[in-house]
Protein backbone atom coordinates (compact mmCIF):
# COMPACT_ATOMS: atom_id res chain seq x y z
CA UNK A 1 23.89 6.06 -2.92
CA UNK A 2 21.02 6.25 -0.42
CA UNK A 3 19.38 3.42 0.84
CA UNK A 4 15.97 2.75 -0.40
CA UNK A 5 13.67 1.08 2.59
CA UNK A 6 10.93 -0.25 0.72
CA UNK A 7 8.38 -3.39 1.79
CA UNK A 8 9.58 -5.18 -1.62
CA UNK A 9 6.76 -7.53 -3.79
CA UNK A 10 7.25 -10.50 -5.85
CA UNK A 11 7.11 -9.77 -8.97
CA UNK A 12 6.53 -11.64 -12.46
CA UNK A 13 8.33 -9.98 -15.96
CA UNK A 14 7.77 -11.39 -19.02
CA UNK A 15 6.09 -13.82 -17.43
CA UNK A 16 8.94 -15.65 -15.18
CA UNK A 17 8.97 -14.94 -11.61
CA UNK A 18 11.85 -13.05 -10.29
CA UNK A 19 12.42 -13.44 -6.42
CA UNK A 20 14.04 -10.52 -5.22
CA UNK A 21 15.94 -9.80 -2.18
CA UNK A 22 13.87 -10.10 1.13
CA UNK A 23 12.54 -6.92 2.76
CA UNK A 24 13.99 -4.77 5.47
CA UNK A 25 12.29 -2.88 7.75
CA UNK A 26 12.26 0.95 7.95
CA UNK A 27 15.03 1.70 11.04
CA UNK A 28 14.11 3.83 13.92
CA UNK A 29 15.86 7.31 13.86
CA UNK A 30 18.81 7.69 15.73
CA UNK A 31 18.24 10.35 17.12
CA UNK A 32 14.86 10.10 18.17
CA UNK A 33 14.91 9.74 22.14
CA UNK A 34 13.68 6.57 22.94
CA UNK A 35 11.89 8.40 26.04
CA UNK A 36 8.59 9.13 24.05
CA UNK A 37 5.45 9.38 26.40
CA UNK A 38 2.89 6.95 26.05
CA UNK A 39 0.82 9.35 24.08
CA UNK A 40 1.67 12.02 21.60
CA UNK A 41 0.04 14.80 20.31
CA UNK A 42 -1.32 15.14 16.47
CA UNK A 43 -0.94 18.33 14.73
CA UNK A 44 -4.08 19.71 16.25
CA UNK A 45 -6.56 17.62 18.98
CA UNK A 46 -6.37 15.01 20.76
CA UNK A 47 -3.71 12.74 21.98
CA UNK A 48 -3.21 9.44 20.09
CA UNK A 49 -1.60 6.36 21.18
CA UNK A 50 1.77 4.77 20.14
CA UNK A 51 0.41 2.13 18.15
CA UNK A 52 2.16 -1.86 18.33
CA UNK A 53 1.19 -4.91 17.42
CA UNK A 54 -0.20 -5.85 20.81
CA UNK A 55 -2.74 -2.44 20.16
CA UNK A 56 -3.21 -1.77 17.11
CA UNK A 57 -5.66 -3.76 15.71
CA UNK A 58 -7.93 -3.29 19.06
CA UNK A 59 -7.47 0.72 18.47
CA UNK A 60 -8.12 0.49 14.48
CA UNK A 61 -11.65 -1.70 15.26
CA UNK A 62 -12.72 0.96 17.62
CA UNK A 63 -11.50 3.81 15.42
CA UNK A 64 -12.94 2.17 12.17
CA UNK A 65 -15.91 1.96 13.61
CA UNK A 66 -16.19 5.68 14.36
CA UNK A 67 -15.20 6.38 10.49
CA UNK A 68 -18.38 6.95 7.85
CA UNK A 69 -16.33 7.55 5.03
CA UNK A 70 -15.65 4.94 2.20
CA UNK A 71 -13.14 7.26 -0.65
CA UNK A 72 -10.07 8.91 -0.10
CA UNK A 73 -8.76 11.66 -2.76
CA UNK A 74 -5.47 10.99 -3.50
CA UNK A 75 -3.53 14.28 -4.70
CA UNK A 76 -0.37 14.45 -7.22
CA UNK A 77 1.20 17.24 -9.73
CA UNK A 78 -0.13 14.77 -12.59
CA UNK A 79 -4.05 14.56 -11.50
CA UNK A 80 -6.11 13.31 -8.84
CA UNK A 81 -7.03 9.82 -8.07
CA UNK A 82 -9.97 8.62 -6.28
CA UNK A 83 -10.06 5.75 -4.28
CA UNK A 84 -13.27 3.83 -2.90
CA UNK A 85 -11.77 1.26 0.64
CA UNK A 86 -13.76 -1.82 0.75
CA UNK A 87 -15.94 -2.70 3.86
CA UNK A 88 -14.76 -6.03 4.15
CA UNK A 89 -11.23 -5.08 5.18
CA UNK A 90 -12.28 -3.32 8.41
CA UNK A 91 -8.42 -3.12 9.71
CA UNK A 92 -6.55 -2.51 6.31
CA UNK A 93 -9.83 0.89 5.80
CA UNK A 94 -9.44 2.12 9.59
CA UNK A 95 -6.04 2.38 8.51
CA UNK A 96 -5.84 4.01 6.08
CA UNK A 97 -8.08 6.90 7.35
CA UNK A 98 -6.20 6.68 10.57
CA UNK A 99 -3.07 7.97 8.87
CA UNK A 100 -4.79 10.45 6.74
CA UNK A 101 -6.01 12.05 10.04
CA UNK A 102 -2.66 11.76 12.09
CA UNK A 103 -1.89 13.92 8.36
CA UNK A 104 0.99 11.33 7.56
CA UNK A 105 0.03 11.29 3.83
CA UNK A 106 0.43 15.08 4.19
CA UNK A 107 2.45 15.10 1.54
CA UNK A 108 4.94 12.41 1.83
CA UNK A 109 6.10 10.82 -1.39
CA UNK A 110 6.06 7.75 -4.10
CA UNK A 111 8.94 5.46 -3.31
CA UNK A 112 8.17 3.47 -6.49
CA UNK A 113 7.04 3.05 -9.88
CA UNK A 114 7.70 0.24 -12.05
CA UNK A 115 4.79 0.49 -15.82
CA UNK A 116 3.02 -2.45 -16.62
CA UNK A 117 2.82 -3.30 -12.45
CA UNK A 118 2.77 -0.65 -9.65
CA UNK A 119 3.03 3.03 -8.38
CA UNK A 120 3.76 2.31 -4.50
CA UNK A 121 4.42 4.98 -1.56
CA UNK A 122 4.00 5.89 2.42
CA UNK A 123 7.58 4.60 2.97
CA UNK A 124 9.55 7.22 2.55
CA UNK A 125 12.93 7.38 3.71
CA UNK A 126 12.56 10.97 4.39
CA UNK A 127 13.91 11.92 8.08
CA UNK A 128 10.57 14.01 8.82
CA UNK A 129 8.69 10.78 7.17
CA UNK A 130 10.74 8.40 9.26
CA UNK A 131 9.89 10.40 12.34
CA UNK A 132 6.23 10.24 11.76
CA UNK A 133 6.43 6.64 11.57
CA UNK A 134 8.20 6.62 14.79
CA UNK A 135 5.33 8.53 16.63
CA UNK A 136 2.57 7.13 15.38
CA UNK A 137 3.87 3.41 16.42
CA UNK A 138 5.85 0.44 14.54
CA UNK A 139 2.95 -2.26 13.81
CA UNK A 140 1.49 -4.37 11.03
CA UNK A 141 -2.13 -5.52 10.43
CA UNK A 142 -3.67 -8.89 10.44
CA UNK A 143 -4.11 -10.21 6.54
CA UNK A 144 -7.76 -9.48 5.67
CA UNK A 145 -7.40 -11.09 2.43
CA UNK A 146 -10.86 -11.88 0.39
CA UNK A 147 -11.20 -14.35 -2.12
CA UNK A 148 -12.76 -11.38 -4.12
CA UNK A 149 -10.58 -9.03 -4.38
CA UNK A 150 -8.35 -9.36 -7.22
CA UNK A 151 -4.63 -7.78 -7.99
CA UNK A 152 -6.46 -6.44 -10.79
CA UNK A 153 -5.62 -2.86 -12.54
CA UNK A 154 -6.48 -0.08 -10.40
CA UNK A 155 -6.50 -2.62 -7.22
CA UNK A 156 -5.12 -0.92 -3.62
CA UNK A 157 -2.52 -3.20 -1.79
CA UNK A 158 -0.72 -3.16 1.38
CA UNK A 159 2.78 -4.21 1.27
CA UNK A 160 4.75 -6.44 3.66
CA UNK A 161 7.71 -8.53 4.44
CA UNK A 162 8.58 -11.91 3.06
CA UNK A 163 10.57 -12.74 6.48
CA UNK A 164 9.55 -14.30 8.88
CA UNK A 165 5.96 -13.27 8.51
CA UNK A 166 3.73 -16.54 7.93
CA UNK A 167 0.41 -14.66 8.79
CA UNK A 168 1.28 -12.02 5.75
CA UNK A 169 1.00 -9.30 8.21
CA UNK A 170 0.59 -6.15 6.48
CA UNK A 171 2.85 -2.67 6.28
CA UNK A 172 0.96 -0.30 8.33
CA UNK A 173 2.61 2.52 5.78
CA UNK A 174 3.28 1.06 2.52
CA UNK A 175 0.68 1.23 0.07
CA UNK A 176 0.87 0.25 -3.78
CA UNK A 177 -1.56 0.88 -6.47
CA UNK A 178 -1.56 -1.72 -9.62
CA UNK A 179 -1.13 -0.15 -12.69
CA UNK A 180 -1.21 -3.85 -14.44
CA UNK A 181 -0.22 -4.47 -17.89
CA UNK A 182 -2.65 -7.17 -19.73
CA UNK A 183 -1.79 -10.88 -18.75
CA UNK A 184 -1.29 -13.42 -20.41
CA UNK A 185 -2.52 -17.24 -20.15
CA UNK A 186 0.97 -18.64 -19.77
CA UNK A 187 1.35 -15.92 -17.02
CA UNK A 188 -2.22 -16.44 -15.59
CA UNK A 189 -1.56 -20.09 -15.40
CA UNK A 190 2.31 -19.63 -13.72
CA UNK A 191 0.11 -17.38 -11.04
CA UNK A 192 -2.38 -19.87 -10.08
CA UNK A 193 0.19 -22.53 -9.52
CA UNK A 194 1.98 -20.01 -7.34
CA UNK A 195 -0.85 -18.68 -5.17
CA UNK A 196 -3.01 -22.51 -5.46
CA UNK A 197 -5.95 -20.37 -7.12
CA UNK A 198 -8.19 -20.93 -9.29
CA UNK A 199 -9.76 -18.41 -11.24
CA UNK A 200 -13.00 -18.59 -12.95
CA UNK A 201 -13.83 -17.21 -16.63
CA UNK A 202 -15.15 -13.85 -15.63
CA UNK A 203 -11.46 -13.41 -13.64
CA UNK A 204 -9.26 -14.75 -16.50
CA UNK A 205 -11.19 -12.33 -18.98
CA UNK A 206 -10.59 -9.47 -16.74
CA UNK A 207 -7.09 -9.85 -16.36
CA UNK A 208 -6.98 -10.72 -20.24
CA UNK A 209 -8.40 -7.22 -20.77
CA UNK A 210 -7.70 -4.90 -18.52
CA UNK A 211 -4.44 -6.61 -16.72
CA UNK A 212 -2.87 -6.85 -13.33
CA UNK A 213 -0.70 -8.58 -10.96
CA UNK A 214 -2.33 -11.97 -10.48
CA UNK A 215 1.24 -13.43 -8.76
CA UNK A 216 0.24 -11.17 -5.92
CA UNK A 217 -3.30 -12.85 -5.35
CA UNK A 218 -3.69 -14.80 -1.65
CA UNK A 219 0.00 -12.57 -1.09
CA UNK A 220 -1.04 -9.38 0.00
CA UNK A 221 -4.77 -7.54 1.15
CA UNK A 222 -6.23 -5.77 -1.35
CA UNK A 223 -8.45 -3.54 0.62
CA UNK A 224 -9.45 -1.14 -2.01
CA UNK A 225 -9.60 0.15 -5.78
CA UNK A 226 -9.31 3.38 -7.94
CA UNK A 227 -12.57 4.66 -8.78
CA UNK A 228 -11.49 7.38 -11.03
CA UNK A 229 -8.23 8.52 -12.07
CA UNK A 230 -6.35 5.29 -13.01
CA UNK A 231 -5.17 7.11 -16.32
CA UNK A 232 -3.21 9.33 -13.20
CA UNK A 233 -1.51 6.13 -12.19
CA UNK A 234 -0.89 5.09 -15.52
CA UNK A 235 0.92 8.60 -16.23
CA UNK A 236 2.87 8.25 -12.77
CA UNK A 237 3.49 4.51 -13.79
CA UNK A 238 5.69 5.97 -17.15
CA UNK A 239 7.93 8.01 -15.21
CA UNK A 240 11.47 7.73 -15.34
CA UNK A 241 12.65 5.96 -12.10
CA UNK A 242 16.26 4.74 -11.17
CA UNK A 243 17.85 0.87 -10.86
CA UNK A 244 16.01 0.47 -7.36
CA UNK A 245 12.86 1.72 -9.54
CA UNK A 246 12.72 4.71 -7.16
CA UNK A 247 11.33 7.86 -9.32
CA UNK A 248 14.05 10.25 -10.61
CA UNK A 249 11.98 12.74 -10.02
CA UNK A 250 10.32 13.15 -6.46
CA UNK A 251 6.49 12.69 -6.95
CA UNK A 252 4.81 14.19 -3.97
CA UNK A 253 1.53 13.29 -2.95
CA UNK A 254 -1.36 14.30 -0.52
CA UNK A 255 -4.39 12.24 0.43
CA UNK A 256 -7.43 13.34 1.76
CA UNK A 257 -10.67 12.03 2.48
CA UNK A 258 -13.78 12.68 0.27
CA UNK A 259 -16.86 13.40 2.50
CA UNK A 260 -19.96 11.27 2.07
CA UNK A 261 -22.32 12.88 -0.52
């Protein structure tokens, strides 16, 4: 059975929180020489740099600040979903476009899908997906967490490790969308003990109504949210998947981004 590498959340069911195992990190390939020049080449233009954590949130600021677009298409068999990335999360945005121009989300794959919570991707286990990683540089991103932004259905998340990361560094790959089934007040309640939040009336009601992942507030940056399309994740969300809640079925997806009207 093949390994699944996947950034892995905490997650509530039925209200209770279940801790699961901690995280692993995506190996390097193998066989990819460890003599890699300081540079590399995209598909087509310039050079890039091998981005690490000592670099990569100088480079992202510089890039971001370059970048004029605020929604990203994202492309599957079942529909298209649109996503608008907030301006408050500088890092967690120039990200995001950063990979869609180095073309890494061109295609590469969903690595999970659990209803009722998330659709999650950009960590393949893929050797050509693996390899891209390699190039393009191992690093996380600084938290950019806001008060504001709510695990709420629809809500775009980075993922990260649970060891040994007390800043709750980000994945610089893997991405999750909330699908969110409606919470409850016990759950609500459990959540806010967890994450030491407190949410006011217009928070509960919306994640009375139109649900969430509350357990995941002041846990990971939400640096985004679906626009249009979130009956797409909801469709992707009902998919059959496997124990390790990786799809049966590969679901391939592309991202692009949507040019300012």
């Amino acid at each position: 059975m093949k390994f699944k590498f996947v950034f892995l959340l905490l997650m509530l069911s039925c209200g209770t929180e279940v801790e699961q195992p901690p995280a692993t990190d995506v190996p390097e390939s193998e066989q990819i020489e460890e003599k890699v020049e300081t540079t590399v080449p995209a598909a087509s233009g310039p050079k890039y740099p091998r981005l690490k954590d000592a670099t990569a949130s100088g480079y992202l600021a510089e890039f971001g600040a370059q970048q004029t677009a605020t929604q990203v298409r994202l492309k599957t068999s079942f529909g298209d979903i649109r996503i608008e990335l907030f301006e408050d999360t500088p890092l967690h945005k120039a990200n995001f476009l950063y990979l869609i121009e180095r073309e890494y989300f061109c295609p590469t794959e969903l690595v999970r899908i659990v209803p009722g919570f998330v659709i999650q991707g950009g960590n393949s286990e893929k050797v050509e997906d693996q390899e891209e990683r390699f190039l393009i540089g191992d690093y996380t991103i600084p938290s950019e967490m806001k008060k504001s932004h709510l695990h709420t259905s629809g809500a775009l998340a980075m993922s990260r490790s649970y060891d040994n990361n007390p800043e709750k560094r980000s994945s610089a790959y893997d991405f999750y969308i909330v699908d969110g089934a409606k919470v409850t007040q016990s759950a609500l309640f459990q959540a806010s003990e967890k994450n030491g939040r407190t949410y006011t009336e217009q928070e509960k009601q919306i994640y009375f109504k139109q649900g969430g992942a509350p357990h995941l507030d002041n846990e990971h940056t939400v640096f985004g949210r679906v626009v249009s399309g979130l009956n797409v994740v909801k469709e992707i969300a009902k998919q059959p998947n496997d124990e390790a809640e990786w799809p049966v079925k590969e679901i391939e997806i592309f991202m692009e981004v949507v040019p300012n009207q």
